[in-house]
Protein backbone atom coordinates (compact mmCIF):
# COMPACT_ATOMS: atom_id res chain seq x y z
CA UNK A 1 -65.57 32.20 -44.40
CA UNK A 2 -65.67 29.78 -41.26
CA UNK A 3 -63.96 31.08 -38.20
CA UNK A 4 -60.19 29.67 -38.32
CA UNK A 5 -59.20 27.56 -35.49
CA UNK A 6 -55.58 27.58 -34.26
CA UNK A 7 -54.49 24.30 -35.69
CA UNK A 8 -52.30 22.91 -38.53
CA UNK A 9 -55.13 20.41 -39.98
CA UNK A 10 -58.08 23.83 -39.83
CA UNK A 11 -56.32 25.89 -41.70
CA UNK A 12 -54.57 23.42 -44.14
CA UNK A 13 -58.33 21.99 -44.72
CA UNK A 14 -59.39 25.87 -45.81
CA UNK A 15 -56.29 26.40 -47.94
CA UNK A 16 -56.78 23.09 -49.61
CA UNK A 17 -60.22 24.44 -50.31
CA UNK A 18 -59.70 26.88 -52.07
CA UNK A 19 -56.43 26.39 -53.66
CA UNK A 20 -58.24 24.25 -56.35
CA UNK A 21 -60.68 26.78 -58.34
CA UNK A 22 -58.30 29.53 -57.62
CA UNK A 23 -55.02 27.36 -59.15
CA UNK A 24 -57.70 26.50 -62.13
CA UNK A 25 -58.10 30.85 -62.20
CA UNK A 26 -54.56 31.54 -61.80
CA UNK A 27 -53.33 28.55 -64.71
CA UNK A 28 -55.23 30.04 -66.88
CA UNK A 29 -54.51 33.62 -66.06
CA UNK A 30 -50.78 33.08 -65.64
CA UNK A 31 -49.73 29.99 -67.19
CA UNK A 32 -51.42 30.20 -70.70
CA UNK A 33 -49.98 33.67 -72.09
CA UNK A 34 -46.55 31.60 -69.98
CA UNK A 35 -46.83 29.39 -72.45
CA UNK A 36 -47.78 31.49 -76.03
CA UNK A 37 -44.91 33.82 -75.05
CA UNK A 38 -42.48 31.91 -72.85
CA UNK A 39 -41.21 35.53 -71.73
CA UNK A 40 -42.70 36.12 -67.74
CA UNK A 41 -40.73 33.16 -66.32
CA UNK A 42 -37.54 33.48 -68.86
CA UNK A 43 -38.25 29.90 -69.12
CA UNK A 44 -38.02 27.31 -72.81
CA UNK A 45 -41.67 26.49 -73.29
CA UNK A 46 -40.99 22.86 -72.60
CA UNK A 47 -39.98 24.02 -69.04
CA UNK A 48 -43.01 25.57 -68.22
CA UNK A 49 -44.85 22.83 -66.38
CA UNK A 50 -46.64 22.68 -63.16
CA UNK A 51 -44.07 20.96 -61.32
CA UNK A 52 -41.25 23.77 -62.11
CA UNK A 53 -43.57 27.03 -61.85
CA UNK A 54 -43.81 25.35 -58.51
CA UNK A 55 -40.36 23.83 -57.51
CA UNK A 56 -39.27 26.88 -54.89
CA UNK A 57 -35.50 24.28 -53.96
CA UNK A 58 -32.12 25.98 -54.15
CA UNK A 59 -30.71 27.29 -57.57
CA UNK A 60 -34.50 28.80 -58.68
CA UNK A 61 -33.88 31.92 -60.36
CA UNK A 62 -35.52 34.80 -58.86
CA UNK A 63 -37.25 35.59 -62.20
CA UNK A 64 -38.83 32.00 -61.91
CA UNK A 65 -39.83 32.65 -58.44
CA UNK A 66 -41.72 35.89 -58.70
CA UNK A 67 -43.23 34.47 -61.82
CA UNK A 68 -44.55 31.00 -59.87
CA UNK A 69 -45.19 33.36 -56.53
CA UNK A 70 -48.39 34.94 -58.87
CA UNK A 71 -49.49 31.33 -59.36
CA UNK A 72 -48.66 30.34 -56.09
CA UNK A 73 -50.72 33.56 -54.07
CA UNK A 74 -53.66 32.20 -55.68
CA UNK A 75 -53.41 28.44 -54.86
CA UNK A 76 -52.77 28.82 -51.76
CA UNK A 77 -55.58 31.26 -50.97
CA UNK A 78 -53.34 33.59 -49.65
CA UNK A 79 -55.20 36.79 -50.17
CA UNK A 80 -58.01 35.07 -47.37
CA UNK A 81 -55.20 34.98 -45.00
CA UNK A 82 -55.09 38.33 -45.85
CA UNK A 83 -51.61 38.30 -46.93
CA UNK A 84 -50.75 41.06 -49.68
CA UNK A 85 -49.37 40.17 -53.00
CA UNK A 86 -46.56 42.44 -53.45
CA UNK A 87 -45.60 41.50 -49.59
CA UNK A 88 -45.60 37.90 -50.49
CA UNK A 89 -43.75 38.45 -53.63
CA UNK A 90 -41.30 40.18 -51.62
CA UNK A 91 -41.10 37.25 -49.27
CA UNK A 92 -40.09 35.10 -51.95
CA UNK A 93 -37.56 37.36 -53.78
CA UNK A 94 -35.67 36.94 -50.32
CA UNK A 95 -36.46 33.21 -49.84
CA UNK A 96 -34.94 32.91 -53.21
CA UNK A 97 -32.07 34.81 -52.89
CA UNK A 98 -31.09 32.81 -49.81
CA UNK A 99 -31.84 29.24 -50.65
CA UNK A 100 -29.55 29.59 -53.82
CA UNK A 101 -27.16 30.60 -51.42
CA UNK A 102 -27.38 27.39 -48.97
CA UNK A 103 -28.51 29.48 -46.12
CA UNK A 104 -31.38 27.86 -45.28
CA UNK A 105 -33.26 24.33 -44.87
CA UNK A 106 -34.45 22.55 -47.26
CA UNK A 107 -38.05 22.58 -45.34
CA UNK A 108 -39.51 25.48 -47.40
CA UNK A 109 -41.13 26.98 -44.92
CA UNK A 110 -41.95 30.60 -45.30
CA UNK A 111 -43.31 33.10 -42.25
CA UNK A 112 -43.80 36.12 -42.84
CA UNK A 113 -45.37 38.63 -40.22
CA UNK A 114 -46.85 42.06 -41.64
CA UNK A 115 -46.15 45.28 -39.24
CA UNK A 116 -48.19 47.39 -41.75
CA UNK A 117 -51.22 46.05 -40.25
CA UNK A 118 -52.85 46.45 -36.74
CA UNK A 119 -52.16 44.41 -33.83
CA UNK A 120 -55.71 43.75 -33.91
CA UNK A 121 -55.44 41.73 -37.21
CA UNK A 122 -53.81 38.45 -37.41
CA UNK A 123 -50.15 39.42 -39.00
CA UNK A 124 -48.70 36.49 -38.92
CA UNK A 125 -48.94 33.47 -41.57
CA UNK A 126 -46.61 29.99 -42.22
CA UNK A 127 -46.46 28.77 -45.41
CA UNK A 128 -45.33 25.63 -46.19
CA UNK A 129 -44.18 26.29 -50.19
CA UNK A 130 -43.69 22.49 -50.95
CA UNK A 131 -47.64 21.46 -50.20
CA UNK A 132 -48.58 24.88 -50.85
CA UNK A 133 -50.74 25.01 -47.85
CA UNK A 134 -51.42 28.17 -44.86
CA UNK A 135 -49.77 26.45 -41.80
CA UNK A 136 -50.71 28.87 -39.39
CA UNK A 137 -52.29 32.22 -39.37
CA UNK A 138 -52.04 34.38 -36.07
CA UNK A 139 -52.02 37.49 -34.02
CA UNK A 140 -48.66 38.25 -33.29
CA UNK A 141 -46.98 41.29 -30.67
CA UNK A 142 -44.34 44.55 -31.88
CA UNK A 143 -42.13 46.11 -29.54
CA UNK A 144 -43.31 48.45 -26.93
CA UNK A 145 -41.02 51.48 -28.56
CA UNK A 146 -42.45 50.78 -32.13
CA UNK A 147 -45.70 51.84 -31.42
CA UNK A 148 -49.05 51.17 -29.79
CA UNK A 149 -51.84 49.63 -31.82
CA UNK A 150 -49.50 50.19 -35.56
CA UNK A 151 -46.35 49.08 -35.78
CA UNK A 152 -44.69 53.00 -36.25
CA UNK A 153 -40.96 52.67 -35.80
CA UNK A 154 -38.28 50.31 -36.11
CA UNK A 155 -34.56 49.63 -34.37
CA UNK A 156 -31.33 47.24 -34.37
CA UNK A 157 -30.03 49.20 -31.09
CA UNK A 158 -30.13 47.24 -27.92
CA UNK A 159 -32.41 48.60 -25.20
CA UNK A 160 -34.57 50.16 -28.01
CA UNK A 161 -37.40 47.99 -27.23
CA UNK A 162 -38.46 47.83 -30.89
CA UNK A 163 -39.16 45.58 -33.19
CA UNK A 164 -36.35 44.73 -36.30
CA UNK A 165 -37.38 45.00 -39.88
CA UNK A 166 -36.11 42.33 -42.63
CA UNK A 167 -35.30 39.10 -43.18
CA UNK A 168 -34.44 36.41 -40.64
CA UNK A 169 -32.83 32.57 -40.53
CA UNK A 170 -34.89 30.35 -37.42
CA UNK A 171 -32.12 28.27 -35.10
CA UNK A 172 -32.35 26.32 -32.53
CA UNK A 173 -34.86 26.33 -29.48
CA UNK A 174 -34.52 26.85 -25.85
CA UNK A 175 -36.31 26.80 -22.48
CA UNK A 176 -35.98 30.84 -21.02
CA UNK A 177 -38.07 32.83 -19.22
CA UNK A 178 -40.56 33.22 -21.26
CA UNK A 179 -40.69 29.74 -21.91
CA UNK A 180 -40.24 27.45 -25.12
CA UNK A 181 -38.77 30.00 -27.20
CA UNK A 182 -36.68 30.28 -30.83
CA UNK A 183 -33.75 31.71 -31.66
CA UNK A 184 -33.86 34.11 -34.78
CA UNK A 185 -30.72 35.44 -36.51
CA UNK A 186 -31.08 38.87 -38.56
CA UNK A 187 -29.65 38.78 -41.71
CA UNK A 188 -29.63 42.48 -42.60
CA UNK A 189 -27.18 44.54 -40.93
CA UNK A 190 -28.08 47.83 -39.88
CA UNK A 191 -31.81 46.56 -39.39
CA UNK A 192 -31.81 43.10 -37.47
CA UNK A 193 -28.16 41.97 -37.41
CA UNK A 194 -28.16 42.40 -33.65
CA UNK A 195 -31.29 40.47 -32.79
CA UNK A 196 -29.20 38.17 -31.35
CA UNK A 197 -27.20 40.27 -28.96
CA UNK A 198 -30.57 42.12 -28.20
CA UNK A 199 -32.15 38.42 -27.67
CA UNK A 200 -34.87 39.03 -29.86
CA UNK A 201 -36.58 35.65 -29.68
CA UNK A 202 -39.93 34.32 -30.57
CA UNK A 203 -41.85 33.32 -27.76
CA UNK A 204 -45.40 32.90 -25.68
CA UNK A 205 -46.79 35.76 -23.72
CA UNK A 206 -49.84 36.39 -22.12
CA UNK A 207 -50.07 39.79 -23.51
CA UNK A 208 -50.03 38.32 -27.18
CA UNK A 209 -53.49 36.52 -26.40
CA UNK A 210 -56.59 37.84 -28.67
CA UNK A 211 -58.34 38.42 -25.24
CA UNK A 212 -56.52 41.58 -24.31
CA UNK A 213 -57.70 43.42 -27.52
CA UNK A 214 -61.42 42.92 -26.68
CA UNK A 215 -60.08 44.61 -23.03
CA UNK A 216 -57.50 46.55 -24.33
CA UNK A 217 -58.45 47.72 -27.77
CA UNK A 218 -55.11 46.50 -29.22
CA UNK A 219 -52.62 43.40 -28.40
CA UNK A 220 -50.16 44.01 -25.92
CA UNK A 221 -46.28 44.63 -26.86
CA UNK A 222 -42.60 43.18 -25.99
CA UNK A 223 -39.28 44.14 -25.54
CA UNK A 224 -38.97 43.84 -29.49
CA UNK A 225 -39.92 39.76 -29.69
CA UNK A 226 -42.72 38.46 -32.41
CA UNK A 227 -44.73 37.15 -29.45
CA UNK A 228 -47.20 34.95 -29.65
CA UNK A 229 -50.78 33.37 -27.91
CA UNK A 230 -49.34 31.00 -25.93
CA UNK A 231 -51.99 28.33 -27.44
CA UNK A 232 -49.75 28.32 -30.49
CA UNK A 233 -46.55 29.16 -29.32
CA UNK A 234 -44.70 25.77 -29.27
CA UNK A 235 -46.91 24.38 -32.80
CA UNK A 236 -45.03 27.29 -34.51
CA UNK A 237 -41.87 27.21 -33.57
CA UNK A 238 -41.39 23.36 -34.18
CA UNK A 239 -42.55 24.57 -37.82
CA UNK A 240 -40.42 27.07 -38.82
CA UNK A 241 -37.26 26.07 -36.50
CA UNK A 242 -33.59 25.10 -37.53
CA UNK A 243 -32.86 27.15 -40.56
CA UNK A 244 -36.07 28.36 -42.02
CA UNK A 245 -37.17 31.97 -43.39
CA UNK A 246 -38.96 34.68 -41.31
CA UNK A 247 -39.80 37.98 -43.23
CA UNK A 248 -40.79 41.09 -41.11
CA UNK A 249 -42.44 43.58 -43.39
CA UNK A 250 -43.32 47.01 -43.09
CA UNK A 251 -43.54 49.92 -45.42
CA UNK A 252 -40.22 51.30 -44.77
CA UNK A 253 -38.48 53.37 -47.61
CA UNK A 254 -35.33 53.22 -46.04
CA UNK A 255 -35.50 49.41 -45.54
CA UNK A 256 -36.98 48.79 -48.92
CA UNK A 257 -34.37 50.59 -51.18
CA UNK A 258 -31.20 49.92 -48.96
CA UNK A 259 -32.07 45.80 -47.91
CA UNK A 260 -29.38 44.41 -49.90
CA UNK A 261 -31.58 41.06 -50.09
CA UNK A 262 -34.52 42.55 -51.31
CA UNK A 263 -32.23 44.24 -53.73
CA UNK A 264 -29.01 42.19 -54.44
């Protein structure tokens, strides 16, 4: 696999790429016993077409959407991303859950960044679900309290300098001192419903360059912001801003059997 560049048309050109043997795979895979049985999507066989495995807009059911996410995962080429199925399936269960209830954009955008994996790794990915295409796909920094090179621990409380678990609405945009940065609202309270008193924020920092893990051995960390290389900074965050989804995963029991979106 070619080396990714950080740009919009690179990484849309690979997912295009492969999206069409693997959506051939996956139609046959998924989509066939779909359509003997009519029982995996809960859907009238006359309902089961492309365009409605695929129509992720407000009012989906989350049966449908876990159903089209299979189908989905392997169009898109997600697993080169490196993205894990049950993660992304996740992601969509919550994306679901609050489209139907009008809390989000009509965009479809989905980021999701992955704390199980090492700051070395590139743990961040932006999906666009309408075109079904990898938007981004980058390194991205944890708090200094959760951990060093792993993510390890996770907080809500001010002066923590953590990093929030759970599912987050983008707003609006603003010049700070960090620079162009967005405004993320936690959704989950008890996990990230303070990120905005604790201005958790995504921004550029210097630390959150791929450079300082060749020097370092492992990205550098933040006061509990998903930071980013400062080459792709501002592209992502005119993305995914004003009202889309960002999922911050990690393996958390707690978070996992208590996250009342995840579970509602």
């Amino acid at each position: 696999m070619r080396k990714l560049v950080f740009s919009r048309s690179s990484v849309k050109t690979q997912s295009m790429k492969t999206s069409v043997p693997r959506l051939i795979i996956a139609a046959a895979i998924i989509l066939a016993p779909m359509m003997i049985a009519g029982k995996k999507a809960n859907l009238p066989v006359d309902k089961l077409s492309y365009e409605n495995v695929f129509r992720f807009t407000p009012g989906l059911s989350v049966a449908k959407s876990i159903s089209a996410a299979d189908l989905f995962y392997a169009a898109a080429g997600l697993e080169n991303f490196g993205v894990s199925r049950p993660v992304f399936e996740m992601a969509m269960k919550g994306f679901d859950k609050l489209s139907r209830e009008g809390q989000i954009s009509p965009d479809s955008i989905l980021t999701i960044v992955d704390f199980s994996k090492s700051s070395r790794q590139k743990r961040l990915v932006v999906i666009d679900l309408k075109s079904q295409d990898v938007l981004f796909h980058s390194v991205v920094a944890h708090g200094r309290g959760t951990g060093e090179e792993f993510a390890r621990s996770f907080s809500n409380q001010p002066r923590s300098h953590k990093s929030s678990l759970g599912f987050y609405v983008t707003r609006g945009t603003y010049q700070g001192s960090n620079g162009y940065s967005l405004k993320l609202d936690g959704l989950e309270k008890g996990y990230n419903d303070q990120a905005m008193s604790r201005a958790i924020v995504m921004h550029a920092a210097d630390y959150a360059n791929e450079d300082v893990i060749s020097r370092k051995g492992y990205l550098g960390r933040s006061y509990g912001c998903p930071a980013l290389p400062g080459k792709v900074n501002r592209q992502i965050i005119d993305h995914i801003k004003n009202g889309n989804v960002l999922f911050v995963y990690f393996p958390d029991k707690k978070y996992l059997s208590n996250s009342k979106i995840l579970n509602g």
